[in-house]
Protein backbone atom coordinates (compact mmCIF):
# COMPACT_ATOMS: atom_id res chain seq x y z
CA UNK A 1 103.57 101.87 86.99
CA UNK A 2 104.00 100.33 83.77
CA UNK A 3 105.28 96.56 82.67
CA UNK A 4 107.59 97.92 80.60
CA UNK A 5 109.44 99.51 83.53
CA UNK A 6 110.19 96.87 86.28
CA UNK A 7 113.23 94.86 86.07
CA UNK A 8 116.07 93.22 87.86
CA UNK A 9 117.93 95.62 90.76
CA UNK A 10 119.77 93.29 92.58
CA UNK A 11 123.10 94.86 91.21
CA UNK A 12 121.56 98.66 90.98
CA UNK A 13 124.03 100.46 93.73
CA UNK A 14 121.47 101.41 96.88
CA UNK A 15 123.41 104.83 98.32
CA UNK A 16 120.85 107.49 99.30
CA UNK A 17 121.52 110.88 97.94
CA UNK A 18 120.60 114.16 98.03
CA UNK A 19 118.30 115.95 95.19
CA UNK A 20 116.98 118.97 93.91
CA UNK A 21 114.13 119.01 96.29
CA UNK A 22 116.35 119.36 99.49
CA UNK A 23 119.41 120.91 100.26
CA UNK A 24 121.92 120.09 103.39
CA UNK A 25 123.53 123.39 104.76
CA UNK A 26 125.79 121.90 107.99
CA UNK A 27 127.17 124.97 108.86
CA UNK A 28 123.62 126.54 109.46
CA UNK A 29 122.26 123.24 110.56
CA UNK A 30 119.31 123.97 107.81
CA UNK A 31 117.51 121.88 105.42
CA UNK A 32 116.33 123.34 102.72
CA UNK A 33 112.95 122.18 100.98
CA UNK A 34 112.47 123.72 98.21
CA UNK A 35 112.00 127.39 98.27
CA UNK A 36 111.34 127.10 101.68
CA UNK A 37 114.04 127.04 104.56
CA UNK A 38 113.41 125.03 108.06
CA UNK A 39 115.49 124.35 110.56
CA UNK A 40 116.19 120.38 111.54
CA UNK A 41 113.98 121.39 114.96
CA UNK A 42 111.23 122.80 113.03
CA UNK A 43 111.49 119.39 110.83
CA UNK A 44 111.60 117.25 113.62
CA UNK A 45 108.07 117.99 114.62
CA UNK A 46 106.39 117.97 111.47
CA UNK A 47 104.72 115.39 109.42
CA UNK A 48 107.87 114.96 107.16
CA UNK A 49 109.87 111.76 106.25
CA UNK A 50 113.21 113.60 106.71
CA UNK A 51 112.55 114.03 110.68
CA UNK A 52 115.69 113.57 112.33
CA UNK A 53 117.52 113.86 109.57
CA UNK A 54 121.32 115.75 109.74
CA UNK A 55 123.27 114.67 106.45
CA UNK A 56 122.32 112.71 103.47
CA UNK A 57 124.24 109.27 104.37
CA UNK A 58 121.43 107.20 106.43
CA UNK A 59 121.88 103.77 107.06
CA UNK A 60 120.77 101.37 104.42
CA UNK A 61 119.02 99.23 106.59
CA UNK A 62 116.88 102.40 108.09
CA UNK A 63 115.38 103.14 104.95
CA UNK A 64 112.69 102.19 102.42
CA UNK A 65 112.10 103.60 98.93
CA UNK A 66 108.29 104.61 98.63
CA UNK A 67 108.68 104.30 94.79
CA UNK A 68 110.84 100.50 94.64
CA UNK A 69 113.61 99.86 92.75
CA UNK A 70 112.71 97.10 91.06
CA UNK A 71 109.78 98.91 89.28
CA UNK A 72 111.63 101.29 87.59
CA UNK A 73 114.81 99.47 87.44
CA UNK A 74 114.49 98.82 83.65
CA UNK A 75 114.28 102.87 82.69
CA UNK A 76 117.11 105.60 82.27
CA UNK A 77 115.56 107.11 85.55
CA UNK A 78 116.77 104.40 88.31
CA UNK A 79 119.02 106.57 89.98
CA UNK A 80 116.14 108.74 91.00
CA UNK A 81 114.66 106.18 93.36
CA UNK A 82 118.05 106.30 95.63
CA UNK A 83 117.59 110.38 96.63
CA UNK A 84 116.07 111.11 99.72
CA UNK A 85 113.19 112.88 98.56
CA UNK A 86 111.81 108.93 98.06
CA UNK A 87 112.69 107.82 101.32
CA UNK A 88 111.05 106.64 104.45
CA UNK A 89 112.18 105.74 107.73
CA UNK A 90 111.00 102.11 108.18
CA UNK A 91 111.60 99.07 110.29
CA UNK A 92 113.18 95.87 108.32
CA UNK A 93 110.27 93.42 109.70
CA UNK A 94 107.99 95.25 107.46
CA UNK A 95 109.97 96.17 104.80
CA UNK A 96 110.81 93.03 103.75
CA UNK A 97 107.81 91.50 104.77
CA UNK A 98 104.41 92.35 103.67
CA UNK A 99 105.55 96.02 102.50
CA UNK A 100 107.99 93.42 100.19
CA UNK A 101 105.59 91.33 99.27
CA UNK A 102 102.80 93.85 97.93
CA UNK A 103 105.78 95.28 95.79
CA UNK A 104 105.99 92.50 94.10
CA UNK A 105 102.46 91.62 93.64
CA UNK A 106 102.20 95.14 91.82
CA UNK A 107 105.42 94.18 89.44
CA UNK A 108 104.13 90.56 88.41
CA UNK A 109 100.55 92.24 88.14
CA UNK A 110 101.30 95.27 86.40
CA UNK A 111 102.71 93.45 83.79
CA UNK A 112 99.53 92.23 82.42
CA UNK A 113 97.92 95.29 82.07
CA UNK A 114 98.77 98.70 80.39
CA UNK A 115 99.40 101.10 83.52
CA UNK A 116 98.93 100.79 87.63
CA UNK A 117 98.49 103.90 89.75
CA UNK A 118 100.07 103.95 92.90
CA UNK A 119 99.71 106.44 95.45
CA UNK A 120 102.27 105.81 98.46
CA UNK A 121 103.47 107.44 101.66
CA UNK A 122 104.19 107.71 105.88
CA UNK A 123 101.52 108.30 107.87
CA UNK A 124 102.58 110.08 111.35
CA UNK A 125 101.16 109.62 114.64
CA UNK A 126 100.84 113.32 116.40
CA UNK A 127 100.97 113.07 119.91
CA UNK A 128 102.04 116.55 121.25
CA UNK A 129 101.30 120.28 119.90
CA UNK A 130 103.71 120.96 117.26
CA UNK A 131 104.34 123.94 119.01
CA UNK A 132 105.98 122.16 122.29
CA UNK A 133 108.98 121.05 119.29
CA UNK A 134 110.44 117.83 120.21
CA UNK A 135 114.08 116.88 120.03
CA UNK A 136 113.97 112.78 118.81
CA UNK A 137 113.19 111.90 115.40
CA UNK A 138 109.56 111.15 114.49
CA UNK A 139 109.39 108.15 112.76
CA UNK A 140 106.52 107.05 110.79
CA UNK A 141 103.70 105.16 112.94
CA UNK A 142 102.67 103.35 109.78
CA UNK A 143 103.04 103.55 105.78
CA UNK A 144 100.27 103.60 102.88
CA UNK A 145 99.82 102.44 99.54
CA UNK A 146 96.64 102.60 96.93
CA UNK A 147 96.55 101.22 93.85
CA UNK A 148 94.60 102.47 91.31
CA UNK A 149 93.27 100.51 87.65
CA UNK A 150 91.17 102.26 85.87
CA UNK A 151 88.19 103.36 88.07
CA UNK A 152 89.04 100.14 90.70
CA UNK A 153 90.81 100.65 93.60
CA UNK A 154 92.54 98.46 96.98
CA UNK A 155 93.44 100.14 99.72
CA UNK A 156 96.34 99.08 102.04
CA UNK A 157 97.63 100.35 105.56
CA UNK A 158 100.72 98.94 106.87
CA UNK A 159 101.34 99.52 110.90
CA UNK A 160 105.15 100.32 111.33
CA UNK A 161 105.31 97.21 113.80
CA UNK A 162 103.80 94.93 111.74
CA UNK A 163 105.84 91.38 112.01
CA UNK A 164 107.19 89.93 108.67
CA UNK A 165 105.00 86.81 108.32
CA UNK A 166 101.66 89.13 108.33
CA UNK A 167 100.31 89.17 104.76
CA UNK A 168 99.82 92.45 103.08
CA UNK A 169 95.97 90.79 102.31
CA UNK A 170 94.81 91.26 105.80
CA UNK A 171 96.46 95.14 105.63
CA UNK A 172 93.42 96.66 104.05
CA UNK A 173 91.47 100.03 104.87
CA UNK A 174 88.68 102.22 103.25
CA UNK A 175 89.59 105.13 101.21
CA UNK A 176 87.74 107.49 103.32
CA UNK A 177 89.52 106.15 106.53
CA UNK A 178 92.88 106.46 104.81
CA UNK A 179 91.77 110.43 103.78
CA UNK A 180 91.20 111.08 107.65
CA UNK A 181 94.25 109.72 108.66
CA UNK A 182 96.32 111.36 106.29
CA UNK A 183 94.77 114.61 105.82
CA UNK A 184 95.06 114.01 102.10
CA UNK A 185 92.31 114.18 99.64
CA UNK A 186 92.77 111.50 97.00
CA UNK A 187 91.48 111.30 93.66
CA UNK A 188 89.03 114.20 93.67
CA UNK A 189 86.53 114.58 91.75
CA UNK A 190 87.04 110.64 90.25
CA UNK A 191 84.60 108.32 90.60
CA UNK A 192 86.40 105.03 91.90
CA UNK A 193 84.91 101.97 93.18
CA UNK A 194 86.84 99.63 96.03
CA UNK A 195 87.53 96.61 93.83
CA UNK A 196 87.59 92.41 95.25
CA UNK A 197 88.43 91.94 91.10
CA UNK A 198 91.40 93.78 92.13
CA UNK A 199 92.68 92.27 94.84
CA UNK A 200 92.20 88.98 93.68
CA UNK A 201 94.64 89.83 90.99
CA UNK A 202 96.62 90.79 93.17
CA UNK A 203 96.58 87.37 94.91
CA UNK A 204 95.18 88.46 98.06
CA UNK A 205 92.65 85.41 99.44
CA UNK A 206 90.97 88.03 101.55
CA UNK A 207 88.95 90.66 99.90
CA UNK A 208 87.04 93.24 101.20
């Protein structure tokens, strides 16, 4: 993130759209990701935010850009944030609540300093062998956001039934915990320190 970038989207249009990175194919119920072709039953019981997905045209109020509008709404490259390769399936009480209100923490705070780095995504709740293929969609069981300055960092974990007067303060987790959870290795070979300096600018009353 940089200051330079955020702006004012409140009259950006908000229609999801296909991209380069996937490709609908109705007539051979396929999506295609990449060089790689799976079928929408083979999707539908992976870790993958377009589980359940059949056409690009999802309801707006189903959906949350990862990477927010308003951060790169003052840049050439706004229309990027509406394709579905930066979409998550996510419920409106957290979307506009706490999920909301760290967004715009990271805008006001970002301007202020040269560069933020945030590192953002679902985090899916495996419950049967993949092999066993299920037929619902798989919605995330909660979503995940570090921020990065410099060699500090704050940790966040947002449950997907969070309520929408929970602050995004009390959502906190350790990197390592995050790392299991996801399967992801973050950062390697940085040396990054959890930072209260950080979330204090942030304007979270509840460092850890």
């Amino acid at each position: 993130m940089t200051g330079e970038a955020v702006g004012v989207a409140s009259l950006l249009p908000r229609l999801w759209q296909a991209d380069e990175l996937i490709e609908f194919s109705p007539a051979e119920d396929r999506l295609e990701l990449g060089d790689q072709g799976l079928t929408l039953a083979e999707i539908s019981v992976s870790s993958n935010p377009y589980s359940g997905l059949s056409a690009p045209g999802l309801p707006q109020e189903d959906g949350a850009r990862l990477a927010p509008m308003t951060s790169f709404a003052n840049t050439t490259y706004w229309p990027d944030l509406n394709k579905l390769s930066n979409m998550a399936i996510m419920p409106s009480s957290l979307r506009l609540g706490s999920w909301l209100q760290l967004e715009q923490a990271l805008n006001s705070l970002v301007r202020s300093k040269e560069t933020l780095h945030v590192v953002t995504g679902p985090l899916f709740l495996i419950t049967e062998p993949l092999s066993t293929g299920v037929s619902a969609r798989q919605d995330p069981a909660a979503f995940f956001k570090v921020v990065v300055d410099r060699s500090d960092y704050a940790v966040f974990v947002f449950s997907a039934e969070l309520q929408p007067h929970e602050s995004f303060c009390e959502q906190t987790a350790e990197l390592d915990q995050l790392e299991r959870m996801s399967s992801l290795t973050l950062f390697p070979g940085r040396k990054l320190k959890q930072s209260s300096q950080l979330m204090a600018e942030l304007g979270s009353s509840q460092p850890r």
